[in-house]
Protein backbone atom coordinates (compact mmCIF):
# COMPACT_ATOMS: atom_id res chain seq x y z
CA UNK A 1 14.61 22.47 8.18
CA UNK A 2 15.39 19.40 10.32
CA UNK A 3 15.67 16.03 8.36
CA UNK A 4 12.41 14.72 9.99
CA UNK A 5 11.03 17.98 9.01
CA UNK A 6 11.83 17.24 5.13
CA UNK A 7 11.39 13.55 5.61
CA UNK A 8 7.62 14.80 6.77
CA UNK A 9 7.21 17.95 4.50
CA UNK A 10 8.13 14.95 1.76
CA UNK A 11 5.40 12.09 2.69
CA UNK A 12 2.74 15.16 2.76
CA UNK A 13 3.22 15.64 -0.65
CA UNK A 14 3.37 12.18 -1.85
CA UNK A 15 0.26 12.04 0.44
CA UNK A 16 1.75 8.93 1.84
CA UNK A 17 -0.84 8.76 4.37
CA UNK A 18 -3.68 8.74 1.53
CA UNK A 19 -2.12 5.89 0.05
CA UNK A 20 -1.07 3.68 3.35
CA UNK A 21 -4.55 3.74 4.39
CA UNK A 22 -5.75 2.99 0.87
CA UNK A 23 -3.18 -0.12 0.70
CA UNK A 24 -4.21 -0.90 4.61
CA UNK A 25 -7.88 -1.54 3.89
CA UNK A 26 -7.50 -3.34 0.31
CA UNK A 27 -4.84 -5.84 2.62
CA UNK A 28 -7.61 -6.29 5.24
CA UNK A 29 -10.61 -6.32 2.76
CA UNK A 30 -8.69 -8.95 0.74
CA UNK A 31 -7.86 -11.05 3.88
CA UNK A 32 -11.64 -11.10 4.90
CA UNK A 33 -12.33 -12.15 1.44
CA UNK A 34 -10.00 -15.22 2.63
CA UNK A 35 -11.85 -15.60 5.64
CA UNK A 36 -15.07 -15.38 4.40
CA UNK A 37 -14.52 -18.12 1.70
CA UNK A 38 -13.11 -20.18 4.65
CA UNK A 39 -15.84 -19.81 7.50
CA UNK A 40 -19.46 -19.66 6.33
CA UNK A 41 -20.99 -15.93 8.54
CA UNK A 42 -17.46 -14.14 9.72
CA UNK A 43 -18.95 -11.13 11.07
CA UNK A 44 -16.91 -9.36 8.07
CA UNK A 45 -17.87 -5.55 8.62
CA UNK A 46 -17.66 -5.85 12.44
CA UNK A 47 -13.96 -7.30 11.95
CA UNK A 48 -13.02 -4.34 9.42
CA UNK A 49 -14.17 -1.69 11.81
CA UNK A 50 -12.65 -3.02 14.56
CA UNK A 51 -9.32 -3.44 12.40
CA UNK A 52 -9.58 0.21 11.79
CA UNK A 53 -10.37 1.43 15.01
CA UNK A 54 -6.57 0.14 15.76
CA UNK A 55 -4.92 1.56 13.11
CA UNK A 56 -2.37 4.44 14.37
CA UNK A 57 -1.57 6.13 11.54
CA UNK A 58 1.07 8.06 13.48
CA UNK A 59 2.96 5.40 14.57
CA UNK A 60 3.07 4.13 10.96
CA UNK A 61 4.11 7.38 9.39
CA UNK A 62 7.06 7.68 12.21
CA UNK A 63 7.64 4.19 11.18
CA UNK A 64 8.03 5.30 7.57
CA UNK A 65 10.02 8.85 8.14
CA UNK A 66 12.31 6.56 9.92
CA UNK A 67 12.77 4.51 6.93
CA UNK A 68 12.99 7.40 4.45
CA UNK A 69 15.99 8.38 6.57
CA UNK A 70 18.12 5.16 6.48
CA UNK A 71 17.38 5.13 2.54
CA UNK A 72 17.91 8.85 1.76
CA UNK A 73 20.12 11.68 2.28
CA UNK A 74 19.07 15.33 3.63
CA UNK A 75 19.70 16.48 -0.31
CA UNK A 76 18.09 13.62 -1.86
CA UNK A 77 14.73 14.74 0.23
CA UNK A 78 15.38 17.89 -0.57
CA UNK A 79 15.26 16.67 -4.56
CA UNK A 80 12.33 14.34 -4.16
CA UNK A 81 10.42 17.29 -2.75
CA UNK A 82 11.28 19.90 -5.74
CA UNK A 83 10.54 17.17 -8.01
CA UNK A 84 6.90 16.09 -6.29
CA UNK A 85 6.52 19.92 -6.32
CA UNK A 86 6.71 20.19 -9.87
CA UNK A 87 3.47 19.66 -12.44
CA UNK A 88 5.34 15.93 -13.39
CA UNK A 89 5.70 15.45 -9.77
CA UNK A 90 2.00 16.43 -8.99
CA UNK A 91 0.74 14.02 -11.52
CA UNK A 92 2.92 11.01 -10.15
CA UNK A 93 1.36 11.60 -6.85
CA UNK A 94 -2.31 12.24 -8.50
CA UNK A 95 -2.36 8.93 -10.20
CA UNK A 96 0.55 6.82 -8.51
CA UNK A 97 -3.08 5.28 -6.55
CA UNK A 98 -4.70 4.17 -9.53
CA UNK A 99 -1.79 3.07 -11.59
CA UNK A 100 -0.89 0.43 -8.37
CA UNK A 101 -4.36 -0.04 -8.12
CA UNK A 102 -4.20 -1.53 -11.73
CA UNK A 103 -0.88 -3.33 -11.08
CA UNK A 104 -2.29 -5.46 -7.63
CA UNK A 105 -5.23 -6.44 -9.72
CA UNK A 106 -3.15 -7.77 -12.99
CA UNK A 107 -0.49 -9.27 -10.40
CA UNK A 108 -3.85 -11.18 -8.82
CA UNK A 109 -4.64 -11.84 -12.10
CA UNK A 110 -1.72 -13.21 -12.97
CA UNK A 111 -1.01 -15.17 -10.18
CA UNK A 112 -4.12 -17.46 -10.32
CA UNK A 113 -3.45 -17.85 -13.49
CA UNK A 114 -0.15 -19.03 -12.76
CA UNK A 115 -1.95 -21.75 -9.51
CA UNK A 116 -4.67 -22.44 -11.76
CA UNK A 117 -2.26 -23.73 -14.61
CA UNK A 118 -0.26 -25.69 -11.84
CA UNK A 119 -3.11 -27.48 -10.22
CA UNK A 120 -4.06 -28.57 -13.61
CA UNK A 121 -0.28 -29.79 -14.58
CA UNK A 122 -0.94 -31.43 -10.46
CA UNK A 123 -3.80 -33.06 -12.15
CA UNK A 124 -2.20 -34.69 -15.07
CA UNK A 125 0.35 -36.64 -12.81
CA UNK A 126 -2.14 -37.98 -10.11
């Protein structure tokens, strides 16, 4: 098999797709949040849709198998895809989703936390 061929035989299993498109509409759902707050009736579900109708997720994934090939070699695909065929490697893919998921949220979390504490140590000095 080709090294594109592996590269794409790779990102199947991982179901990169799945999970660009996931990460895709929480970025544009969390920038209309941003817009919203900003601008009092953004047409919010008319932007998202037409966001989406744009979105080539070919060009992306050729975008991606030609990163996996700068970073990788042809027998370091080869080993990602006997481990992602394994039961271990079926569960990292199953809940790799959720567990980021869980990690964007606590890293939100965490960073207002951080700008709230700020604008408060802002607010002593003024």
């Amino acid at each position: 098999m080709e090294v594109n061929g592996d590269i794409a035989k790779l990102m199947k299993l991982m179901n990169v797709e799945g999970s660009m498109l996931q990460f895709l509409e929480i970025g544009i759902k969390m920038g209309i949040d941003q817009i919203e707050a900003e601008c009092e009736g953004f047409p919010s579900e008319e932007y998202y849709k037409r966001i989406m109708q744009k979105v080539n997720m070919g060009i992306l994934l050729n975008q991606m198998m030609s990163i996996y090939s700068r970073y990788y070699t042809r027998e370091e695909i080869a080993g990602l895809i006997a481990f992602y065929e394994t039961p271990v490697g079926a569960k990292q893919i199953k809940e790799i989703p959720a567990i980021l998921q869980e990690i964007i949220v606590a890293n939100q979390i965490w960073v207002e936390r951080i700008a709230e504490n700020i604008n408060n140590e802002f607010g002593e000095i003024s």
